[in-house]
C-alpha atoms as a PDB file:
ATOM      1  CA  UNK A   1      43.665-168.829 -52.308  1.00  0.00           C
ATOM      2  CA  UNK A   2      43.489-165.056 -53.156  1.00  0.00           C
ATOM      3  CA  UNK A   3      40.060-163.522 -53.368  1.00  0.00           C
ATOM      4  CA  UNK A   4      39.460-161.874 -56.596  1.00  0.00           C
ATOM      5  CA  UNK A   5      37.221-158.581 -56.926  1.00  0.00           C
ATOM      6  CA  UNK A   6      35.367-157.942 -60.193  1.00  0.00           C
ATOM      7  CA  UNK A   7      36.920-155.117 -61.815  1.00  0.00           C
ATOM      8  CA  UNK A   8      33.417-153.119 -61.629  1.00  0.00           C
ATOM      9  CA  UNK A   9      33.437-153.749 -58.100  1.00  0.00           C
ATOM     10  CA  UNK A  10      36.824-153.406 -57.525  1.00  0.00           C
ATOM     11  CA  UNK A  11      36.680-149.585 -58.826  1.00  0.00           C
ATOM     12  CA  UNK A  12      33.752-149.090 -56.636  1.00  0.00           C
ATOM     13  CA  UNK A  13      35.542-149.360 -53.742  1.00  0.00           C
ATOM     14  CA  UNK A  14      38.249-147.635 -54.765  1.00  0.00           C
ATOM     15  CA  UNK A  15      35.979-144.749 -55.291  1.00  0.00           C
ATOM     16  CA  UNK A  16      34.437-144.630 -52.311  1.00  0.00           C
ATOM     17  CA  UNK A  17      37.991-144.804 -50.108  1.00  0.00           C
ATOM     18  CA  UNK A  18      38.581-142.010 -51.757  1.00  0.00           C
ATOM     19  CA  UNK A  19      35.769-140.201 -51.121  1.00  0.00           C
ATOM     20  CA  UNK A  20      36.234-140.880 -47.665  1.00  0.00           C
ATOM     21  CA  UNK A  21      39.778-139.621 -47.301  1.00  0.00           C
ATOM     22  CA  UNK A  22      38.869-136.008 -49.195  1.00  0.00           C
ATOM     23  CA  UNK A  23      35.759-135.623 -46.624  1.00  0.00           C
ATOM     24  CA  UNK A  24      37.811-136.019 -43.894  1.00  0.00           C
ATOM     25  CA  UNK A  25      40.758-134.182 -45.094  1.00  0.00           C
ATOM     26  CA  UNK A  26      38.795-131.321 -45.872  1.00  0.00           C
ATOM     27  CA  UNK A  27      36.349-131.050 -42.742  1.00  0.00           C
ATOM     28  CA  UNK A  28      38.649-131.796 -40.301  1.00  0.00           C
ATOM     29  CA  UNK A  29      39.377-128.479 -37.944  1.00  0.00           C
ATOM     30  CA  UNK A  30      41.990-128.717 -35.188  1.00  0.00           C
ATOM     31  CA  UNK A  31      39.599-128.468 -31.441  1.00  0.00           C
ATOM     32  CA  UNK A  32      40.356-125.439 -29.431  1.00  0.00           C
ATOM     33  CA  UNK A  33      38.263-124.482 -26.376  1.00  0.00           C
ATOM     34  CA  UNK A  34      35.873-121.568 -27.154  1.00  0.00           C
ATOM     35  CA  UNK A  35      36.658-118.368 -26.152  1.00  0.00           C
ATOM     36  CA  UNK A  36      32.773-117.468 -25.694  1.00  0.00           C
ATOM     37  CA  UNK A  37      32.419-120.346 -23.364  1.00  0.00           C
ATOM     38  CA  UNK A  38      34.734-118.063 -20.933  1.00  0.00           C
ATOM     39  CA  UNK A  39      32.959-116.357 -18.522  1.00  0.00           C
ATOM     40  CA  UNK A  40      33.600-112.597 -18.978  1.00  0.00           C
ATOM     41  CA  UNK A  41      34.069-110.608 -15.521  1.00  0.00           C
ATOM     42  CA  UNK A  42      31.783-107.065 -15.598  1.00  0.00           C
ATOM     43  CA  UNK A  43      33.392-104.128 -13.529  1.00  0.00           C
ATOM     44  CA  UNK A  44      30.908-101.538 -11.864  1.00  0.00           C
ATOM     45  CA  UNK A  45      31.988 -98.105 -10.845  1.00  0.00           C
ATOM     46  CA  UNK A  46      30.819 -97.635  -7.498  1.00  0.00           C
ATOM     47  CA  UNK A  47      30.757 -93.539  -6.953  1.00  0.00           C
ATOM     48  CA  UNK A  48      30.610 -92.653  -3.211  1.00  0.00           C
ATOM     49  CA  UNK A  49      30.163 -88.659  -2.292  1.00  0.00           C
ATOM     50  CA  UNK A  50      32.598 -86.753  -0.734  1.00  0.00           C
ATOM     51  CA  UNK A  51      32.374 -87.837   3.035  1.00  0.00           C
ATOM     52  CA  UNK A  52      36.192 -87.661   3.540  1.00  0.00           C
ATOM     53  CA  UNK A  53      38.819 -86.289   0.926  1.00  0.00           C
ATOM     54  CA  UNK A  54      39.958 -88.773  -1.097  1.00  0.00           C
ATOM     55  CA  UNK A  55      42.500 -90.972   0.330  1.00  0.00           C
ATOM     56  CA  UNK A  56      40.283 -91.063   3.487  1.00  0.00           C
ATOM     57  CA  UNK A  57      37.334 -92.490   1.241  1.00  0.00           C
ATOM     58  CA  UNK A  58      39.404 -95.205  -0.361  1.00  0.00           C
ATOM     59  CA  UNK A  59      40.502 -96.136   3.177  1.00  0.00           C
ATOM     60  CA  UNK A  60      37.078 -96.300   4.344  1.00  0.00           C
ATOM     61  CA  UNK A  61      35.884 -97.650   1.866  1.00  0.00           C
ATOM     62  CA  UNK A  62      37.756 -99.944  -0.338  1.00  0.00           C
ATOM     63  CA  UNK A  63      37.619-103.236   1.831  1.00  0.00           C
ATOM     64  CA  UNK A  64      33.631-102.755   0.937  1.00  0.00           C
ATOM     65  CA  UNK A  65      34.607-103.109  -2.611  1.00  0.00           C
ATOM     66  CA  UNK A  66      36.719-106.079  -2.555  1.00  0.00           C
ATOM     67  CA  UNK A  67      33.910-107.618  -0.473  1.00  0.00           C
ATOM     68  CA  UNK A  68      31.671-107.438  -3.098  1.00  0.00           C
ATOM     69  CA  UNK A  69      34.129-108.079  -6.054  1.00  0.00           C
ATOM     70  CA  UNK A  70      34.180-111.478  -4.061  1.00  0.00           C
ATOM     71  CA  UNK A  71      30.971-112.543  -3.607  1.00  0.00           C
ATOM     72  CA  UNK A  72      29.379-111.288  -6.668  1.00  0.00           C
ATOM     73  CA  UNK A  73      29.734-113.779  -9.251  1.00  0.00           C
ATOM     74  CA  UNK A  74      31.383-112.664 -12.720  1.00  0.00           C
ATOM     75  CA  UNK A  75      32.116-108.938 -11.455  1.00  0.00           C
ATOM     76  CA  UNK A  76      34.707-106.109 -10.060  1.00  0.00           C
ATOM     77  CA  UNK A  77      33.403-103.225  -8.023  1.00  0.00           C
ATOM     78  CA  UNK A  78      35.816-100.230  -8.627  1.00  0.00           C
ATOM     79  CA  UNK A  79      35.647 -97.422  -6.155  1.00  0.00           C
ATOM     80  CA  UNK A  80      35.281 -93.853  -7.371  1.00  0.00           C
ATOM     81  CA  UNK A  81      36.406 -91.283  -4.945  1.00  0.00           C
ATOM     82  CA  UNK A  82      35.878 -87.296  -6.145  1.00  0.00           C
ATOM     83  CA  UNK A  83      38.089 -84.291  -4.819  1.00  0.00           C
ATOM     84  CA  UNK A  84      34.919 -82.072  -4.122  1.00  0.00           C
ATOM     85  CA  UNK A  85      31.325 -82.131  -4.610  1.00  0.00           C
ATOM     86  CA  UNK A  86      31.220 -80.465  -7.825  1.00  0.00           C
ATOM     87  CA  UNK A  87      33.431 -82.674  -9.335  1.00  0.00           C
ATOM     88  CA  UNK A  88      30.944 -85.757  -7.967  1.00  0.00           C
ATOM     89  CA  UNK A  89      27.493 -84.204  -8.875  1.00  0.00           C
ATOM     90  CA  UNK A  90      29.029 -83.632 -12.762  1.00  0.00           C
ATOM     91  CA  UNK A  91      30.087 -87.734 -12.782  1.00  0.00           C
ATOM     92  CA  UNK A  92      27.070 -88.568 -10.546  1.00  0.00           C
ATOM     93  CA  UNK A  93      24.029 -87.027 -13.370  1.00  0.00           C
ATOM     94  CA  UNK A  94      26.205 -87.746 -16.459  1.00  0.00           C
ATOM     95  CA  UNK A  95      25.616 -91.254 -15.490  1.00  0.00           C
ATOM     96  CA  UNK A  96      29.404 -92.298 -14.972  1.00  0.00           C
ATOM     97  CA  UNK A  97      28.420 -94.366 -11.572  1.00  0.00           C
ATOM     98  CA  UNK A  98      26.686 -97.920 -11.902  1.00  0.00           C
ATOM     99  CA  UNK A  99      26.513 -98.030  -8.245  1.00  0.00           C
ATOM    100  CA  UNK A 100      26.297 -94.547  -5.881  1.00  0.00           C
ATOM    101  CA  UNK A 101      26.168 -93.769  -2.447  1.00  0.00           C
ATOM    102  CA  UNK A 102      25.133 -89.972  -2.245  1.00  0.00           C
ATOM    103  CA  UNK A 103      23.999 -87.409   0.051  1.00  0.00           C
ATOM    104  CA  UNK A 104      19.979 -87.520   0.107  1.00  0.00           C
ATOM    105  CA  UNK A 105      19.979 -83.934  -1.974  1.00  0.00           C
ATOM    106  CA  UNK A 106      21.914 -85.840  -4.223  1.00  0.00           C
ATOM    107  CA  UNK A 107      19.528 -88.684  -4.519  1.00  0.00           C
ATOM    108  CA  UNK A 108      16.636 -86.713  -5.085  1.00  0.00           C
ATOM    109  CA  UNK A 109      18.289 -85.405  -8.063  1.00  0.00           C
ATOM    110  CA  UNK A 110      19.978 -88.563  -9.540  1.00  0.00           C
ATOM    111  CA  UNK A 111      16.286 -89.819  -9.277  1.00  0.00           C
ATOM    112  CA  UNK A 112      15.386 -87.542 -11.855  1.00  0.00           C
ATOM    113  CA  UNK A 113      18.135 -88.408 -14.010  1.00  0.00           C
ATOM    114  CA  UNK A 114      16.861 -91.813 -13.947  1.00  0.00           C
ATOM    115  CA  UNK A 115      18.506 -94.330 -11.423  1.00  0.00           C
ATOM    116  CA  UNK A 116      16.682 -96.453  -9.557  1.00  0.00           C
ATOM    117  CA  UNK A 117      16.766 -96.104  -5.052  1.00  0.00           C
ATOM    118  CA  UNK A 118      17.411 -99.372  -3.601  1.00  0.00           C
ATOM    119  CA  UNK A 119      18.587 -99.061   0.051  1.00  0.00           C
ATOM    120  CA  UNK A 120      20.471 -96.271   2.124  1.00  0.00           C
ATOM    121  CA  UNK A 121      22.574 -96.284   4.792  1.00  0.00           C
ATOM    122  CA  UNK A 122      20.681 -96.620   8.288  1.00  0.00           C
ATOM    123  CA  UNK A 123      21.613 -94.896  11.471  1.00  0.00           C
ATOM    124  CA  UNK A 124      19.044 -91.573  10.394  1.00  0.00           C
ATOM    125  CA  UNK A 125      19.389 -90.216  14.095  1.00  0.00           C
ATOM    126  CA  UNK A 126      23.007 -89.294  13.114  1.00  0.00           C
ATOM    127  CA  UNK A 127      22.158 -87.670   9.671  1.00  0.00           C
ATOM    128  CA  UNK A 128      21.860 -84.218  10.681  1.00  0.00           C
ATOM    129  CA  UNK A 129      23.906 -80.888  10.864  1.00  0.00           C
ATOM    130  CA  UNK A 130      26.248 -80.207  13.550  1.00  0.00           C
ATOM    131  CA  UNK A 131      28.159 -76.478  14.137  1.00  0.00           C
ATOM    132  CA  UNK A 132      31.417 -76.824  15.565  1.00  0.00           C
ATOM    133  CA  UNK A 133      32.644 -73.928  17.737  1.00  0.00           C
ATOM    134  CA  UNK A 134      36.137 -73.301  20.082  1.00  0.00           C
ATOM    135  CA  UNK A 135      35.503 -74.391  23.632  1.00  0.00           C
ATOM    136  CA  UNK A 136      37.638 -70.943  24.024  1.00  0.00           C
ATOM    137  CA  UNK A 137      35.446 -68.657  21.766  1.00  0.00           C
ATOM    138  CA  UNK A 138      32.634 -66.193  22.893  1.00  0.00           C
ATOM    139  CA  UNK A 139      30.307 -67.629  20.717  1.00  0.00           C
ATOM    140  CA  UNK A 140      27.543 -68.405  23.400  1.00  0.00           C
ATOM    141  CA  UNK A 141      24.309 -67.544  20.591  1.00  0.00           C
ATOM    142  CA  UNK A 142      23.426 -67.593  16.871  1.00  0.00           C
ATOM    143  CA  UNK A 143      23.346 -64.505  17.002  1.00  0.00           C
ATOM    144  CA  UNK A 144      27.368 -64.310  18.382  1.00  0.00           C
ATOM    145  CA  UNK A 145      27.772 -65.261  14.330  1.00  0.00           C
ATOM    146  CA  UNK A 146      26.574 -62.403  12.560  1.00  0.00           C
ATOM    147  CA  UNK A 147      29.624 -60.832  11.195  1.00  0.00           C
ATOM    148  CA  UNK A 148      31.737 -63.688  11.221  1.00  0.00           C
ATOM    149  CA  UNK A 149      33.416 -66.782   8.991  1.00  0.00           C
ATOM    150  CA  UNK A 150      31.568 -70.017   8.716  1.00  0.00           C
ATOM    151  CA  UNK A 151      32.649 -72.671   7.121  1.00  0.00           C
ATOM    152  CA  UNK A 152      30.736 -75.144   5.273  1.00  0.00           C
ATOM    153  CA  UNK A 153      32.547 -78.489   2.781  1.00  0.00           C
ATOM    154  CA  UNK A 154      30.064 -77.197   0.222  1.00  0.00           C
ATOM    155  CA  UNK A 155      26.633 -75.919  -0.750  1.00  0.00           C
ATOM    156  CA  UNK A 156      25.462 -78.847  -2.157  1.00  0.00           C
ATOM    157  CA  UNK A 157      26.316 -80.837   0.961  1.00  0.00           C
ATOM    158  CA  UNK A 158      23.220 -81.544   2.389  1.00  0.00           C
ATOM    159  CA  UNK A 159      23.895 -82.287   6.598  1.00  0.00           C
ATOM    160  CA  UNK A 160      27.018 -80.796   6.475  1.00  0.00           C
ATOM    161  CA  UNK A 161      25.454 -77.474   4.673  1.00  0.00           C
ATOM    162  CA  UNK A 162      21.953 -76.995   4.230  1.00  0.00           C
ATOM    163  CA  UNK A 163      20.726 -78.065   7.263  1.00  0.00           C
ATOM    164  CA  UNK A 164      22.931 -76.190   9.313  1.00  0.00           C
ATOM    165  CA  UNK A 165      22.018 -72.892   7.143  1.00  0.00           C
ATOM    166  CA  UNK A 166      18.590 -73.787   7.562  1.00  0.00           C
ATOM    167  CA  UNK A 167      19.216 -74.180  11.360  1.00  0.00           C
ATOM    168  CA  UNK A 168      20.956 -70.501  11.592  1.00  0.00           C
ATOM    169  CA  UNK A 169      17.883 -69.081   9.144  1.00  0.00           C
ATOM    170  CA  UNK A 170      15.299 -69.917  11.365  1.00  0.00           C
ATOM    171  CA  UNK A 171      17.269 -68.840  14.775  1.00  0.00           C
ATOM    172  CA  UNK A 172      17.401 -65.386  14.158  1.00  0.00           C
ATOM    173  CA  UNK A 173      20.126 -64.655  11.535  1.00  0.00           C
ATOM    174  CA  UNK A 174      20.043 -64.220   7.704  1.00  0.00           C
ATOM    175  CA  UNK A 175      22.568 -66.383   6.265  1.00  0.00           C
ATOM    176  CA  UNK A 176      23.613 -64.900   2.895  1.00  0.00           C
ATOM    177  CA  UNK A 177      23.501 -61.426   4.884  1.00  0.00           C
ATOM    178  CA  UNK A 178      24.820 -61.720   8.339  1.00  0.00           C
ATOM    179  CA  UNK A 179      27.559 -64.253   8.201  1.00  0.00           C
ATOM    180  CA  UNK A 180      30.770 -64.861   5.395  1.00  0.00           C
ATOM    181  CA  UNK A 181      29.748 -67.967   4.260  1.00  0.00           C
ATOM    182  CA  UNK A 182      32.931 -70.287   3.130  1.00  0.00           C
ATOM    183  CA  UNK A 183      32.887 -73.164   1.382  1.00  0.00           C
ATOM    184  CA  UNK A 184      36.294 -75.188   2.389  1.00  0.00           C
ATOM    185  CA  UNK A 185      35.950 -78.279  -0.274  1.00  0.00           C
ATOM    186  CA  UNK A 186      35.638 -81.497   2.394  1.00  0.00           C
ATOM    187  CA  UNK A 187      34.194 -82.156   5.828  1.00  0.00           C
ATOM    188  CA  UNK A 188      38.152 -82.511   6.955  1.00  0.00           C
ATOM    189  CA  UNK A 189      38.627 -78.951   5.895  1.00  0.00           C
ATOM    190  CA  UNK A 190      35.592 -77.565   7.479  1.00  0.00           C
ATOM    191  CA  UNK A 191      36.641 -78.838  11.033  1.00  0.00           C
ATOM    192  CA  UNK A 192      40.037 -78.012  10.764  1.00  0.00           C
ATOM    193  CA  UNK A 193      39.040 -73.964  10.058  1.00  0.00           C
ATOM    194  CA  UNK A 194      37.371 -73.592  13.243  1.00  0.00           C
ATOM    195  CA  UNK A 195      40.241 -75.362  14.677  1.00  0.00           C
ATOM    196  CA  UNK A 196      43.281 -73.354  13.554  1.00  0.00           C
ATOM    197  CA  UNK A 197      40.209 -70.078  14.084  1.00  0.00           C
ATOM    198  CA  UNK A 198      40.039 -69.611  10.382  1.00  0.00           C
ATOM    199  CA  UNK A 199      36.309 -69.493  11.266  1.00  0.00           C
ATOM    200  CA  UNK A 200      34.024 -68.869  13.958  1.00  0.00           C
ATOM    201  CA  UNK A 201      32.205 -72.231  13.425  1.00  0.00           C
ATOM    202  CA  UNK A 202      32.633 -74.793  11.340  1.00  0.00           C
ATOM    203  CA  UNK A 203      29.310 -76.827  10.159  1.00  0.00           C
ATOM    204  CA  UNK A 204      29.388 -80.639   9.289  1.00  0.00           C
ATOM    205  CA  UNK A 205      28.050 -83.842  10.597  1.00  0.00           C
ATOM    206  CA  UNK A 206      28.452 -86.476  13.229  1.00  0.00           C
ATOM    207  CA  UNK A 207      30.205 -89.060  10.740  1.00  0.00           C
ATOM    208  CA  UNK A 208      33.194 -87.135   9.917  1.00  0.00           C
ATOM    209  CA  UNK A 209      33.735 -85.426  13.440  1.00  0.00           C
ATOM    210  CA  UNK A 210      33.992 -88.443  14.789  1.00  0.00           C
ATOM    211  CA  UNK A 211      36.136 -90.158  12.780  1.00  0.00           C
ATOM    212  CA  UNK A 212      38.396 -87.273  12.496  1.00  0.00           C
ATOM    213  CA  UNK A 213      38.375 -86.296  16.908  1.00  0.00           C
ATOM    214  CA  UNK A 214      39.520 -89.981  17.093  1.00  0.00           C
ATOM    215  CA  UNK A 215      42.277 -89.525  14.813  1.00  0.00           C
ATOM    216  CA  UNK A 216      43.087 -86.490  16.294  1.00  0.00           C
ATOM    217  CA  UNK A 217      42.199 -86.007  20.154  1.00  0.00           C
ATOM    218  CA  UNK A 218      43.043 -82.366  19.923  1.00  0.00           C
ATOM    219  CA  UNK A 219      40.276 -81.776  18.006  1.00  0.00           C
ATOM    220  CA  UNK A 220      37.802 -83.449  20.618  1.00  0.00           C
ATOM    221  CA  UNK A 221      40.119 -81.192  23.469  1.00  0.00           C
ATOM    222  CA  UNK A 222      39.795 -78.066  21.947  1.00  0.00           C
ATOM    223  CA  UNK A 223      36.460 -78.379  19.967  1.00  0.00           C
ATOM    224  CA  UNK A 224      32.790 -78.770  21.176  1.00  0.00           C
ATOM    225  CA  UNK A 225      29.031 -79.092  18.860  1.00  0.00           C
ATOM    226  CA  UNK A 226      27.524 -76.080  20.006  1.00  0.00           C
ATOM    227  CA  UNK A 227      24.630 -76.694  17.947  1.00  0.00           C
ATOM    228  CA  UNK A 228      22.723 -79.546  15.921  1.00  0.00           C
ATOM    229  CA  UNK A 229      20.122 -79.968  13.463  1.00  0.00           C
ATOM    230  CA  UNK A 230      16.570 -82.119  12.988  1.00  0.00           C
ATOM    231  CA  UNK A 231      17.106 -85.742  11.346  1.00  0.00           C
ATOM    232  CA  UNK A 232      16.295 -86.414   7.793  1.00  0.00           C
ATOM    233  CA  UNK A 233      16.434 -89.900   6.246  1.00  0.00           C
ATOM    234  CA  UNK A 234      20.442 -91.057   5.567  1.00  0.00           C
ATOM    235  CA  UNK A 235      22.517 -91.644   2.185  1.00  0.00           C
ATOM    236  CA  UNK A 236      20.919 -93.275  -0.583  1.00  0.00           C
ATOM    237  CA  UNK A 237      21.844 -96.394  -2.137  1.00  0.00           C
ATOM    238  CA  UNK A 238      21.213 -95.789  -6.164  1.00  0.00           C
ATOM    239  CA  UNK A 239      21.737 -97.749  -9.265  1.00  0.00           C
ATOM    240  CA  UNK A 240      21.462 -97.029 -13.034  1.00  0.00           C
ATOM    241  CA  UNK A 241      18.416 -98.565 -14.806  1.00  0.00           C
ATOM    242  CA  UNK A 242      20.409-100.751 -17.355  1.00  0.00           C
ATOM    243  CA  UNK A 243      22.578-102.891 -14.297  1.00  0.00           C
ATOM    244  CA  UNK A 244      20.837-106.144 -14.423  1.00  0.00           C
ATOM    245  CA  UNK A 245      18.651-106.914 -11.897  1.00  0.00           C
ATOM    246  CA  UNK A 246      19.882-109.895 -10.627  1.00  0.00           C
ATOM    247  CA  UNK A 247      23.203-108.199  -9.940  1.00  0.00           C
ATOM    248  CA  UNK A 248      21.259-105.281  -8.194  1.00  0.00           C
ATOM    249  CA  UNK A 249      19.496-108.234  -6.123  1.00  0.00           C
ATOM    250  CA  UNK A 250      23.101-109.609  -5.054  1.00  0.00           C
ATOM    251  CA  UNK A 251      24.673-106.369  -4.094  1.00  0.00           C
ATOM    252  CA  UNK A 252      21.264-105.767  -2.132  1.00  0.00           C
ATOM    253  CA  UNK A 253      21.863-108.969  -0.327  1.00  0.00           C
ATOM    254  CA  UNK A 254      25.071-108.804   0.495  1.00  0.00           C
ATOM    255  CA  UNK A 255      25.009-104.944   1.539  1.00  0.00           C
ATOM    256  CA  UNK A 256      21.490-105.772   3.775  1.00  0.00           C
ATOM    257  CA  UNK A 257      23.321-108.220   5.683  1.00  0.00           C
ATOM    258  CA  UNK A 258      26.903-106.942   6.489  1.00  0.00           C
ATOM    259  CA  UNK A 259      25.841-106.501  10.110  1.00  0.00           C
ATOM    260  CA  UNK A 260      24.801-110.029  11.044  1.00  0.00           C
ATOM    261  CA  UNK A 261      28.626-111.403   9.771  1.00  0.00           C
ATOM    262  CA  UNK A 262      32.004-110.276  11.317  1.00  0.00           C
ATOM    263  CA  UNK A 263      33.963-109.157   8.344  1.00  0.00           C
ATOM    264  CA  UNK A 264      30.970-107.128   7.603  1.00  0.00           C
ATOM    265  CA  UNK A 265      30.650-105.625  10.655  1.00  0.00           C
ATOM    266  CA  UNK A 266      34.537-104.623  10.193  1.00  0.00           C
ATOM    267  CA  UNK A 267      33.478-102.910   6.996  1.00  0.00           C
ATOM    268  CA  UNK A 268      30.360-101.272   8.627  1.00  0.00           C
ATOM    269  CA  UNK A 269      32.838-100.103  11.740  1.00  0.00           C
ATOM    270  CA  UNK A 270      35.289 -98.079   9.169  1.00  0.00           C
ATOM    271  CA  UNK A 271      32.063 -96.468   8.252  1.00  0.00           C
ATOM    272  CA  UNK A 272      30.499 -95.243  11.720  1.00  0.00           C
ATOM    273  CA  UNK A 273      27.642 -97.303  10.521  1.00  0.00           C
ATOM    274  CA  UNK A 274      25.344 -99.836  12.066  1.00  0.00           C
ATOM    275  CA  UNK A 275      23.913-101.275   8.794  1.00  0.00           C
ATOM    276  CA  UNK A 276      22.417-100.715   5.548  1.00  0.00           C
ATOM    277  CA  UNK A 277      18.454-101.365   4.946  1.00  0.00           C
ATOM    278  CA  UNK A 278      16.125-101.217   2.065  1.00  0.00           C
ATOM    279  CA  UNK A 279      14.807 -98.362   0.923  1.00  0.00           C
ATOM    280  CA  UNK A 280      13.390 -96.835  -2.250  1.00  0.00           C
ATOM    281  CA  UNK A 281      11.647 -93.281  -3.864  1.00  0.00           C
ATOM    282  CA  UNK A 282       9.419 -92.650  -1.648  1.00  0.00           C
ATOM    283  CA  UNK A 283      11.649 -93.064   1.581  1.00  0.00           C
ATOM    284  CA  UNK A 284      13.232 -89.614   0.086  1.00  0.00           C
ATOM    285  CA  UNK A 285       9.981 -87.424   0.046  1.00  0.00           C
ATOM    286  CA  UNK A 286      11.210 -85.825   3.796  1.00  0.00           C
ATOM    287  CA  UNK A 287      14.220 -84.917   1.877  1.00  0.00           C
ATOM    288  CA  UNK A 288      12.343 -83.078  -1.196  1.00  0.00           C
ATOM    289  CA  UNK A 289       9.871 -81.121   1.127  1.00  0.00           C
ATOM    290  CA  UNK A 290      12.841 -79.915   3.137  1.00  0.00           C
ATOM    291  CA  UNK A 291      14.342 -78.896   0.099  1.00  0.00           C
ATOM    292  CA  UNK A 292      11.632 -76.922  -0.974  1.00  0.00           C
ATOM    293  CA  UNK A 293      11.338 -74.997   2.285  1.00  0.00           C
ATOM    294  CA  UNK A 294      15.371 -74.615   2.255  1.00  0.00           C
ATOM    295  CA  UNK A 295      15.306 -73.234  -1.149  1.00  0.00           C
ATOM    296  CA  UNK A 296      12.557 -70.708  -0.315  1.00  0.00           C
ATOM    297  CA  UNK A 297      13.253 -69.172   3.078  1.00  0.00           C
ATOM    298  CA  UNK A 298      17.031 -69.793   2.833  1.00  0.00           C
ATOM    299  CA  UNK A 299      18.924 -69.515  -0.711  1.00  0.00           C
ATOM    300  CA  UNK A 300      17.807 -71.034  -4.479  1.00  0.00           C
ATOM    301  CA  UNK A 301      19.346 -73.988  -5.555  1.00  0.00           C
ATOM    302  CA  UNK A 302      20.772 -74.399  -8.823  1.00  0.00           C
END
């Protein structure tokens, strides 16, 4: 026996099928994985100063890079190498770096420009000046100087430089007077004038001679540190205020620790360096005090 609808409830139903079938004709959207549910990978430049020339600081330190870019989540640390100092200090206080590892006269000024101090390199018995002479020269005093070539990587280099002008200053000679003051570009090019007797002494600082009189024993045969400066505290590890803080907190981590784990260690050899530590603005007043005294009794800086 058929079962027989009512016509008034027979077009009821009919109604409501259809309602159904335009509802879910016209809401239905094909599913596709969000694209904001990706997580989006943040690159940092990472602006170290001139310690080497360029290819030597990408060698040095690139594997430091890719040992962040690995164990900080969701980012890429890029490696910024400059030709010369000028060319870093015009990136360094337009705010190009996220992450910098400058000289301390250089972190004293970035501080101004607003970044933020969060470690330095450690080691500060080997952040001072060294003058390079020939073990054949005559240069036996300062005062065998005055009239002669020194060459410096650049003024604003602050062991390399300064501290060996301030050295010379206060040892009997008058720096902008009594010597020809030349500034080569790179701590490579200041060693290698004394060496070839472009200059009578060459000023720069314990990390580059040695990396450079391994490379090259001729330099260590033929080349002695006649002189060396006072200590001040080492390279400053800076960031810019807007990084986020948990990202700064990582890099901290990772960077305060590289000594206690063998491929750090490998990373912290390439430098010359025992380890990174903590550090923030007030670890830097030495530096600003000597700076004052430098800029008085020696030359202004700009």
């Amino acid at each position: 026996m058929l079962f027989k609808l009512k016509p008034v409830v027979f077009l009821a139903v009919l109604f409501l099928l259809a309602c159904t079938s335009d509802h879910d004709q016209n809401n239905y959207q094909p599913s596709f994985a969000s694209a904001n549910n990706a997580k989006t990978t943040t690159q940092y430049i990472f602006g170290v100063h001139p310690l080497h020339n360029p290819q030597r600081l990408h060698e040095v330190f690139s594997p430091l890079m890719t040992y962040l870019s690995q164990h900080v989540d969701n980012a890429t640390f890029k490696l910024e190498a400059s030709r010369n100092y000028a060319s870093y200090n015009k990136k360094l206080y337009a705010g190009k770096f996220d992450f910098a590892l400058p000289n301390p006269y250089q972190t004293v000024n970035a501080i101004k420009k607003g970044y933020k101090v969060f470690g330095k390199m450690a080691d500060d018995h080997k952040f001072r000046g060294i003058i390079l002479v020939r073990k054949d020269s005559q240069i036996q005093s300062i005062s065998d100087l005055k009239g002669k070539v020194v060459s410096y990587p650049a003024p604003t280099a602050l062991a390399a430089t300064m501290m060996p002008q301030y050295y010379i200053q206060t040892h009997g000679l008058n720096v902008m007077k009594d010597i020809d003051n030349r500034y080569v570009g790179s701590q490579e090019s200041s060693i290698m004038n004394v060496f070839f007797n472009h200059s009578a002494a060459a000023a720069t600082w314990p990390f580059p001679w040695i990396s450079l009189s391994r490379e090259r024993p001729e330099l260590a045969q033929q080349l002695e540190v006649k002189w060396q400066t006072e200590t001040l505290p080492n390279n400053g590890l800076i960031v810019k205020p807007d990084v986020d803080q948990a990202v700064v907190d990582k890099v901290g981590f990772l960077l305060f620790r590289l000594h206690q784990n063998t491929e750090g260690k490998e990373i912290l050899s390439r430098m010359e360096l025992s380890a990174f530590e903590v550090a923030n603005q007030d670890t830097y007043l030495p530096v600003s005090q000597f700076l004052e005294k430098f800029s008085r009794e020696v030359r202004p800086l700009n």
